[in-house]
Protein backbone atom coordinates (compact mmCIF):
# COMPACT_ATOMS: atom_id res chain seq x y z
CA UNK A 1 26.80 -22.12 25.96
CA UNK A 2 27.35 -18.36 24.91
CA UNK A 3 31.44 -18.15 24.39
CA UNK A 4 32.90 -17.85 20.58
CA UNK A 5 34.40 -21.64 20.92
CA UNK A 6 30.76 -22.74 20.29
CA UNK A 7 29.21 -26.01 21.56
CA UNK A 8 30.93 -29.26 20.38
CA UNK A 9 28.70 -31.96 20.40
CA UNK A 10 29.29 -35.88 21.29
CA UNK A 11 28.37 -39.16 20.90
CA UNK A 12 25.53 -38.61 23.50
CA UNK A 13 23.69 -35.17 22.39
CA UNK A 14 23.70 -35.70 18.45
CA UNK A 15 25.54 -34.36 15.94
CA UNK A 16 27.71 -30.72 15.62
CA UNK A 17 25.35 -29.47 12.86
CA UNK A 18 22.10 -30.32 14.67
CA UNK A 19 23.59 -28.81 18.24
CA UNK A 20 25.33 -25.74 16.85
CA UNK A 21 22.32 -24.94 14.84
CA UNK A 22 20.51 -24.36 17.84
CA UNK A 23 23.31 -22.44 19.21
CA UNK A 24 24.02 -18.70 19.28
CA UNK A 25 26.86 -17.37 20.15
CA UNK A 26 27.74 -13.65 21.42
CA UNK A 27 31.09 -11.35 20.90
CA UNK A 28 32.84 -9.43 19.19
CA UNK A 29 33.07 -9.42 14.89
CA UNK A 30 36.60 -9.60 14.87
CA UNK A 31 36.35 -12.82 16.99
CA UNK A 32 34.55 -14.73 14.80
CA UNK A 33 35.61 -18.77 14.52
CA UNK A 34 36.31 -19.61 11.06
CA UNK A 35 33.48 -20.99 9.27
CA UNK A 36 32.43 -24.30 8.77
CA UNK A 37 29.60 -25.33 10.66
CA UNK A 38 26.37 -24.77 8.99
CA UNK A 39 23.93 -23.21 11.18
CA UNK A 40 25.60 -21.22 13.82
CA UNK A 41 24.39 -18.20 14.53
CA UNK A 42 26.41 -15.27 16.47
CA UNK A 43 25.46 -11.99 17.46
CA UNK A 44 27.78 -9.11 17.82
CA UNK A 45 28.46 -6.96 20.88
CA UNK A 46 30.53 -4.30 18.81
CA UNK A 47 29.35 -0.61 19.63
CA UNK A 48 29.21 0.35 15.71
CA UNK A 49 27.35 -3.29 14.88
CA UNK A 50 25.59 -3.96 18.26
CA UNK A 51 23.23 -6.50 17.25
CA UNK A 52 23.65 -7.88 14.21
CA UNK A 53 23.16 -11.19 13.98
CA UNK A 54 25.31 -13.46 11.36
CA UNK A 55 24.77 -17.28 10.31
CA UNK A 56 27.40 -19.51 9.33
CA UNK A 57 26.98 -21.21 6.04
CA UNK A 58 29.15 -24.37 5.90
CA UNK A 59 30.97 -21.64 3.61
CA UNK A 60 30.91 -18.57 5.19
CA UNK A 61 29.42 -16.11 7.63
CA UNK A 62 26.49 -14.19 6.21
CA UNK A 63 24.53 -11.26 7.85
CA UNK A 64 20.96 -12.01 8.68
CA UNK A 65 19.68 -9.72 10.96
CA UNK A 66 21.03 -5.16 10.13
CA UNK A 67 20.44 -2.61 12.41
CA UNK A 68 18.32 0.08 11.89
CA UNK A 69 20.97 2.80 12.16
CA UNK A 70 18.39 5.74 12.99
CA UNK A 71 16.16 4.37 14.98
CA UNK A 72 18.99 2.00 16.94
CA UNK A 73 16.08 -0.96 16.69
CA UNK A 74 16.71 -4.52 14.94
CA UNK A 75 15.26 -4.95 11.80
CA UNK A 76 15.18 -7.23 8.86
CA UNK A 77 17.94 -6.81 6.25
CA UNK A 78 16.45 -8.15 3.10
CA UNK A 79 14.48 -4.87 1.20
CA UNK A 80 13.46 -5.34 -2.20
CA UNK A 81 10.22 -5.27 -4.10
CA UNK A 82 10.07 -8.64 -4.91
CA UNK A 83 6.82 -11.23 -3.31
CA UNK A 84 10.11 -12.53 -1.30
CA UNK A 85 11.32 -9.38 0.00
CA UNK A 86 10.75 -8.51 3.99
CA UNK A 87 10.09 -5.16 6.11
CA UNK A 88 12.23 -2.87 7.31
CA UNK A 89 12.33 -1.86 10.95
CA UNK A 90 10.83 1.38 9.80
CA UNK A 91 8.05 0.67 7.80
CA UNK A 92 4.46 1.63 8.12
CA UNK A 93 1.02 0.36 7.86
CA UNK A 94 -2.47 1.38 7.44
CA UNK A 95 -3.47 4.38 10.22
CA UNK A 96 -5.47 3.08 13.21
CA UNK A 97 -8.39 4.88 12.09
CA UNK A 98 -8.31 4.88 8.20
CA UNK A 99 -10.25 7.88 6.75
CA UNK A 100 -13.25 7.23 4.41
CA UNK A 101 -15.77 9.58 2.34
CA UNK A 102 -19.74 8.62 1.86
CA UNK A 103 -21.03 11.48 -0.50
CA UNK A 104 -24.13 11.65 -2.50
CA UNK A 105 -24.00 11.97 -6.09
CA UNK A 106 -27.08 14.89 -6.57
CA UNK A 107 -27.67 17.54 -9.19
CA UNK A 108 -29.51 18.97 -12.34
CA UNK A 109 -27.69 19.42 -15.57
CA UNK A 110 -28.61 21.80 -18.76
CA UNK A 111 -25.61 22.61 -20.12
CA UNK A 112 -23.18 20.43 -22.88
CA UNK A 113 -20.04 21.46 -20.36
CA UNK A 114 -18.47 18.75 -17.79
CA UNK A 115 -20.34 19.41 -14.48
CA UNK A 116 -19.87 18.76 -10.99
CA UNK A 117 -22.84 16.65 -9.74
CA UNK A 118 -21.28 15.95 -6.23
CA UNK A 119 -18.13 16.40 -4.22
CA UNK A 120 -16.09 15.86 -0.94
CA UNK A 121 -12.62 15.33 0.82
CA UNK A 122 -10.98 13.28 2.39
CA UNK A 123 -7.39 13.19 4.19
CA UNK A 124 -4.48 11.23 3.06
CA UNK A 125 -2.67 10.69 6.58
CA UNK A 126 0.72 9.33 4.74
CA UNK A 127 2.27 9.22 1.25
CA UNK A 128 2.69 5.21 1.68
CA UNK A 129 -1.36 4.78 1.60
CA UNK A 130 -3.89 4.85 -0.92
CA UNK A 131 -7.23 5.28 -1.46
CA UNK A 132 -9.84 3.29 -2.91
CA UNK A 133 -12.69 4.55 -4.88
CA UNK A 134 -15.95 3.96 -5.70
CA UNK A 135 -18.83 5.89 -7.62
CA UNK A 136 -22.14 4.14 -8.61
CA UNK A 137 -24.72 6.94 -10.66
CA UNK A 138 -28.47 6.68 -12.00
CA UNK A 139 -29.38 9.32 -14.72
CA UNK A 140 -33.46 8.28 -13.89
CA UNK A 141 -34.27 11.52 -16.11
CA UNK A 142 -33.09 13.89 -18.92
CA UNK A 143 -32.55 13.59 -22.63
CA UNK A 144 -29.20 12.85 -25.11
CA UNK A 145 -26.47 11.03 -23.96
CA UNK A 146 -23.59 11.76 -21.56
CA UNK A 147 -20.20 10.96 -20.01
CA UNK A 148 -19.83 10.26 -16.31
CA UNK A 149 -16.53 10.92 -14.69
CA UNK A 150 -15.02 10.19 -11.00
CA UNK A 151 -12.11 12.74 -10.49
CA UNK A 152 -9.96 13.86 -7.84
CA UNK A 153 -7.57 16.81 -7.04
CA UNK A 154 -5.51 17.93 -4.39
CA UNK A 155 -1.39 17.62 -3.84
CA UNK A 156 -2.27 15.71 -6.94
CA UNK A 157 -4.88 15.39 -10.02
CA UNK A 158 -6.86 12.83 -12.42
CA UNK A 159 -9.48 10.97 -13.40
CA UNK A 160 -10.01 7.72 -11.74
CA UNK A 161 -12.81 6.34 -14.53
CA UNK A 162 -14.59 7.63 -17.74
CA UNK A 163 -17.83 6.08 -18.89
CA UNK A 164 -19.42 7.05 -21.72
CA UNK A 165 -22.25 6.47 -24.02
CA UNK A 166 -24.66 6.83 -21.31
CA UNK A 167 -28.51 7.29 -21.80
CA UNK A 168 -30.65 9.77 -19.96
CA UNK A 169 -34.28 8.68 -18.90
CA UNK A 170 -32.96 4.77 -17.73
CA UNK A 171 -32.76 3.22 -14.18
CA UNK A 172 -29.26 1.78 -14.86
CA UNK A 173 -26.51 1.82 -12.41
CA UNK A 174 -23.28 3.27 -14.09
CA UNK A 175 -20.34 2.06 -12.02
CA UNK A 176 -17.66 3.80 -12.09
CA UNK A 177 -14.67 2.91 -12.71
CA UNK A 178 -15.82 -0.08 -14.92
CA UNK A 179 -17.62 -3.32 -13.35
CA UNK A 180 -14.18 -5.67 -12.42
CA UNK A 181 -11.68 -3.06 -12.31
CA UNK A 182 -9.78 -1.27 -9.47
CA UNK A 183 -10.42 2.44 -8.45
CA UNK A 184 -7.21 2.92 -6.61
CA UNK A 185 -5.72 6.52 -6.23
CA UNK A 186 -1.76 6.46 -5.26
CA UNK A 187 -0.73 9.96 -3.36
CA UNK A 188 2.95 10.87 -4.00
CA UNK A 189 2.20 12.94 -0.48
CA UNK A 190 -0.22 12.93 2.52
CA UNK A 191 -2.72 15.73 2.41
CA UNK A 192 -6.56 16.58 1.27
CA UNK A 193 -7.78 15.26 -1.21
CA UNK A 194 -11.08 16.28 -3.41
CA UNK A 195 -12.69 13.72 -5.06
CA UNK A 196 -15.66 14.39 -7.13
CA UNK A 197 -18.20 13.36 -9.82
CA UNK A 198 -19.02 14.90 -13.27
CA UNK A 199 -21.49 14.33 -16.03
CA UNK A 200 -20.86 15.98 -19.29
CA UNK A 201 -23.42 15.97 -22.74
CA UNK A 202 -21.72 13.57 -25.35
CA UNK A 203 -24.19 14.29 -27.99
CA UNK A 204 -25.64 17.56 -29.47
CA UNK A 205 -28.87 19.48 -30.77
CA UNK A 206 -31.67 20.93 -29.01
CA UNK A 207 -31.69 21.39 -25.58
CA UNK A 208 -29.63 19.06 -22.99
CA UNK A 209 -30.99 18.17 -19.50
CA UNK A 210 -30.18 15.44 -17.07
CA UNK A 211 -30.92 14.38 -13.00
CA UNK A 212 -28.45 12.63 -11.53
CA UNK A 213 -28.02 10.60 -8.75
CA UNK A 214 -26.29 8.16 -7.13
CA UNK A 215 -23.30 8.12 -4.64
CA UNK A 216 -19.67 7.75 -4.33
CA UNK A 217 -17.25 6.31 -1.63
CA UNK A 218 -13.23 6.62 -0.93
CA UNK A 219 -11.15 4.87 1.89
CA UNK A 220 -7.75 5.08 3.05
CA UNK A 221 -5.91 1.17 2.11
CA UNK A 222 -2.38 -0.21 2.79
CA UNK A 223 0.14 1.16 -0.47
């Protein structure tokens, strides 16, 4: 039964809490029966509030279900940042087709100066994604010790991970960032992004040289 008296229940079909919490009822806001039964739900037919769904308390009637305003489309009310918060109608997810970036990590050093030992881009399709980052490096020949970087640029700048202390002349995998920890770059806006690896001498006196090698990945992620 869809009128605003509700559905009274009787001796035969249970109780009024149990029936009317089944039960929703349609109309206009300003007809709303005076609360009291826990459980009802009614949905308004107003133009301004077309929609919107309420839910009687015991106590009082409490909007459940907004409208989304600009896109005229039902959506959840509730927005917060909490683990308990839900979506808005409007919200967004990871693209279809998430963008990603293989690139080999490749060059010969002989300078003290930061250098750029391999680079590529990658687009950010929307400022609610982020992208996930990954560089793994060998520096199988060379002398002195250096510092191995995995940087990006673009709308915006920085260093995802520093490592440093690392020998020339070894067969050790430098992972970078750190073994454990999260490579995650956050865009404040969609666009290209350049994301690249570096080696720099950390240690000085004669004359530096280095190989590296090794190679990086990035990926487009839910934000």
């Amino acid at each position: 039964m869809t009128t605003n008296e509700g559905f009274w229940a009787n001796g035969v079909y249970g109780t009024a809490d149990r029936l009317n919490a089944s039960l929703l009822q349609i109309g206009a806001v300003s007809a709303l029966p005076a609360a009291g039964q826990e459980g009802r739900m009614y949905m308004s037919t107003d133009t301004a509030t077309k929609g919107r769904i309420y839910r009687d308390t015991g106590a009082a009637w409490v909007e459940v279900l907004s409208v989304d305003a600009a896109a005229g489309t039902a959506s959840l009310r509730t927005l917060s940042t909490t683990a308990t918060s839900a979506a808005a109608g409007d919200h967004t997810h990871l693209p279809d087709t998430p963008n990603q970036l293989i690139q080999v990590v490749s060059g010969f050093v002989n300078v003290d100066d930061e250098t750029t030992v391999g680079t590529g881009t990658i687009a950010v399709q929307g400022a609610s994604e982020e992208l996930a980052v990954f560089a793994a490096v060998l520096l199988p020949d060379g002398n002195s010790t250096w510092t191995v970087r995995l940087k990006f640029s673009g709308p915006t700048s920085g260093t995802v991970g520093t490592i440093t202390g690392q020998s020339a002349g070894t067969t050790n995998v430098i992972a970078v960032p750190a073994s454990g920890t999260a490579g995650i770059i956050t865009p404040t806006t969609a666009g290209t992004y350049t994301v690249f690896v570096t080696v720099e001498r950390t240690t000085t006196g004669g004359t530096p040289y280095v190989n590296a090698r090794g190679q990086y990945y990035a990926r487009e992620v839910g934000g």
